[in-house]
Protein backbone atom coordinates (compact mmCIF):
# COMPACT_ATOMS: atom_id res chain seq x y z
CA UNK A 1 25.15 -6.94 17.14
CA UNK A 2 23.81 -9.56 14.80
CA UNK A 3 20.52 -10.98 15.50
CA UNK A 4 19.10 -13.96 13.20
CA UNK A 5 15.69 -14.91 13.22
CA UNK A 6 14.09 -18.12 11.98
CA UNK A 7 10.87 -19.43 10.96
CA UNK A 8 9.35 -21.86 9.22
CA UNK A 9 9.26 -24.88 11.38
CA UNK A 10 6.43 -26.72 12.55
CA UNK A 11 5.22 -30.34 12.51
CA UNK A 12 4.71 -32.80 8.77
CA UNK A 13 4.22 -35.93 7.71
CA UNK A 14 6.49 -37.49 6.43
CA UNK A 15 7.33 -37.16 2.91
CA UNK A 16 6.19 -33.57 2.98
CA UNK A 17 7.71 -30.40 2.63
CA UNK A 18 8.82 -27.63 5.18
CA UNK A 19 10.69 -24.21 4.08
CA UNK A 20 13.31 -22.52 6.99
CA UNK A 21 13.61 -18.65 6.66
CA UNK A 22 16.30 -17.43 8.46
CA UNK A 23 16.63 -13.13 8.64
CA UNK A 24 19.11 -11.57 9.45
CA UNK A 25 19.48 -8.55 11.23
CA UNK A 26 20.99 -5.16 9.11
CA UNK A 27 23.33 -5.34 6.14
CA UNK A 28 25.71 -8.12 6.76
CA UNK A 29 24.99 -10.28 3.91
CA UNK A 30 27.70 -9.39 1.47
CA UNK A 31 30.41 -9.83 4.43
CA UNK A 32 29.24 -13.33 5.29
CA UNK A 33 31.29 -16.18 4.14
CA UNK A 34 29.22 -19.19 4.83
CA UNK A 35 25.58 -19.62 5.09
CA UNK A 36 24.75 -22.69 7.26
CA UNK A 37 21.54 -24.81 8.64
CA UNK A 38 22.36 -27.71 11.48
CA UNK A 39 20.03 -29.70 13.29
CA UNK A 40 20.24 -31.09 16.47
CA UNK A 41 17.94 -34.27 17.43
CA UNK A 42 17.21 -35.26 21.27
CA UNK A 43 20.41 -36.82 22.43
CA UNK A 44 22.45 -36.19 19.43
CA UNK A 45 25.51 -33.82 18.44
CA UNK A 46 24.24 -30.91 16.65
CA UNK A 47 25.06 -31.43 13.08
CA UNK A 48 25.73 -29.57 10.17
CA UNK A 49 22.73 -29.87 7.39
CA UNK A 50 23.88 -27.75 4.68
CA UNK A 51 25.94 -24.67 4.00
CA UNK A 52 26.41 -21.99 1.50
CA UNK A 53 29.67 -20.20 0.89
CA UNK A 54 29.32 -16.54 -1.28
CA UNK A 55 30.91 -17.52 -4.17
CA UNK A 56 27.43 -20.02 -4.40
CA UNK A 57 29.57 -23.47 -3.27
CA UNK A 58 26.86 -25.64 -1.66
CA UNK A 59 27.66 -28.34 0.70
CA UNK A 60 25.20 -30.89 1.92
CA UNK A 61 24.79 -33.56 4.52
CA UNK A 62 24.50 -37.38 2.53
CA UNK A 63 21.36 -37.84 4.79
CA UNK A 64 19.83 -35.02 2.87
CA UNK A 65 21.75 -34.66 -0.76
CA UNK A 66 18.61 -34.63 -3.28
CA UNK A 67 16.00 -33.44 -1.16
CA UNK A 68 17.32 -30.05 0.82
CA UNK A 69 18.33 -26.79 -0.71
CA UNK A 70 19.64 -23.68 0.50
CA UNK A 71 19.42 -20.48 -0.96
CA UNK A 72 19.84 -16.85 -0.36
CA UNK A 73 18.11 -13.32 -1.03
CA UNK A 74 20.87 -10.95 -0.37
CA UNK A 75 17.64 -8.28 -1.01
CA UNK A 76 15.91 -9.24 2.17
CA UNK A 77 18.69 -10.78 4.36
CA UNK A 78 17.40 -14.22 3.88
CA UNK A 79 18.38 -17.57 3.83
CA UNK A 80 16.00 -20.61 3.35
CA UNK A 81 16.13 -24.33 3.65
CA UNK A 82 13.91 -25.66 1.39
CA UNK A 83 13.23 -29.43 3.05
CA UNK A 84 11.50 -32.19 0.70
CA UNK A 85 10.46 -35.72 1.17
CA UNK A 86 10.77 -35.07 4.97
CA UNK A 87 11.59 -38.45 6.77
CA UNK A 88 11.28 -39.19 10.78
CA UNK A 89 15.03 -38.79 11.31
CA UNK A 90 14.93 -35.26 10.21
CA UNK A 91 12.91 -34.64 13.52
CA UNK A 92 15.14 -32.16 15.30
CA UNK A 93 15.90 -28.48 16.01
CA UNK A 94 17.23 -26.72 13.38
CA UNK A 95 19.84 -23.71 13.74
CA UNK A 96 20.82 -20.96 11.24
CA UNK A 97 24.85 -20.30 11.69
CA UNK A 98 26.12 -17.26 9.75
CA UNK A 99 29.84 -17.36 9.57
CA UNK A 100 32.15 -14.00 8.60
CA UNK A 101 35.80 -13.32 9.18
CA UNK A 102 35.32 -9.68 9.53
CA UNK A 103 32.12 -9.93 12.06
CA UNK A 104 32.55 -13.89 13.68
CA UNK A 105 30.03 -16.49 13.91
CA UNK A 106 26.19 -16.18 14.93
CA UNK A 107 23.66 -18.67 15.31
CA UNK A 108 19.83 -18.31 15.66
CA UNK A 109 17.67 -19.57 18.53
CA UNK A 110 15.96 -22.52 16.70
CA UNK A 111 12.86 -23.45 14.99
CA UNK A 112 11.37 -26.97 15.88
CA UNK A 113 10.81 -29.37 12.74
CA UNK A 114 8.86 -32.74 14.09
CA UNK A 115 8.28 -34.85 11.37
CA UNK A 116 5.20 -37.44 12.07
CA UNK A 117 4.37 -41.17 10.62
């Protein structure tokens, strides 16, 4: 069983900066195939943010291109979402979503990111 665990979120201003951690539970890393942060606002489709394949391809909503980056540390089972120049429409629950054809898809519980004026 493959747990994920996120952290990071919290409320900003806007035009500030917030960092998503998202652990993973035991070894998995090297048998996942896409690395993925979506969001879900109140009243909206949850939608994807960004995602990371492991051969490094990045792929990135146009809302966010330039400003969000995800990453990995295969060393600690980590992957981050690095989240600058926050505006108010990036107010919205954000979910890690692992992704491997050997082990299936998981997603983490959510971390709140409220972005103020």
């Amino acid at each position: 069983q493959v747990q994920l665990v996120e952290s990071g979120g919290g409320l900003v201003q806007a035009g500030g900066s917030l960092r998503l951690s998202c652990v993973a539970s035991g070894s998995i890393f090297r048998i996942i195939n896409v690395m993925a942060w979506y969001r879900q606002a109140p009243g909206k489709q949850r939608e994807l943010v960004a995602a990371l394949t492991l051969s490094g391809s990045t792929n990135y909503a146009d809302s966010v291109k330039g400003r969000f980056t995800i990453s990995r540390d295969n060393a600690r089972n980590t992957v981050y979402l690095q989240m600058n120049s926050l505006q108010l429409e990036a107010t919205a629950v954000y979910y890690c979503n692992l992704k491997s054809v050997a082990l299936g898809q998981y997603w983490g519980q959510g971390t709140q990111v409220t972005v103020s004026s």
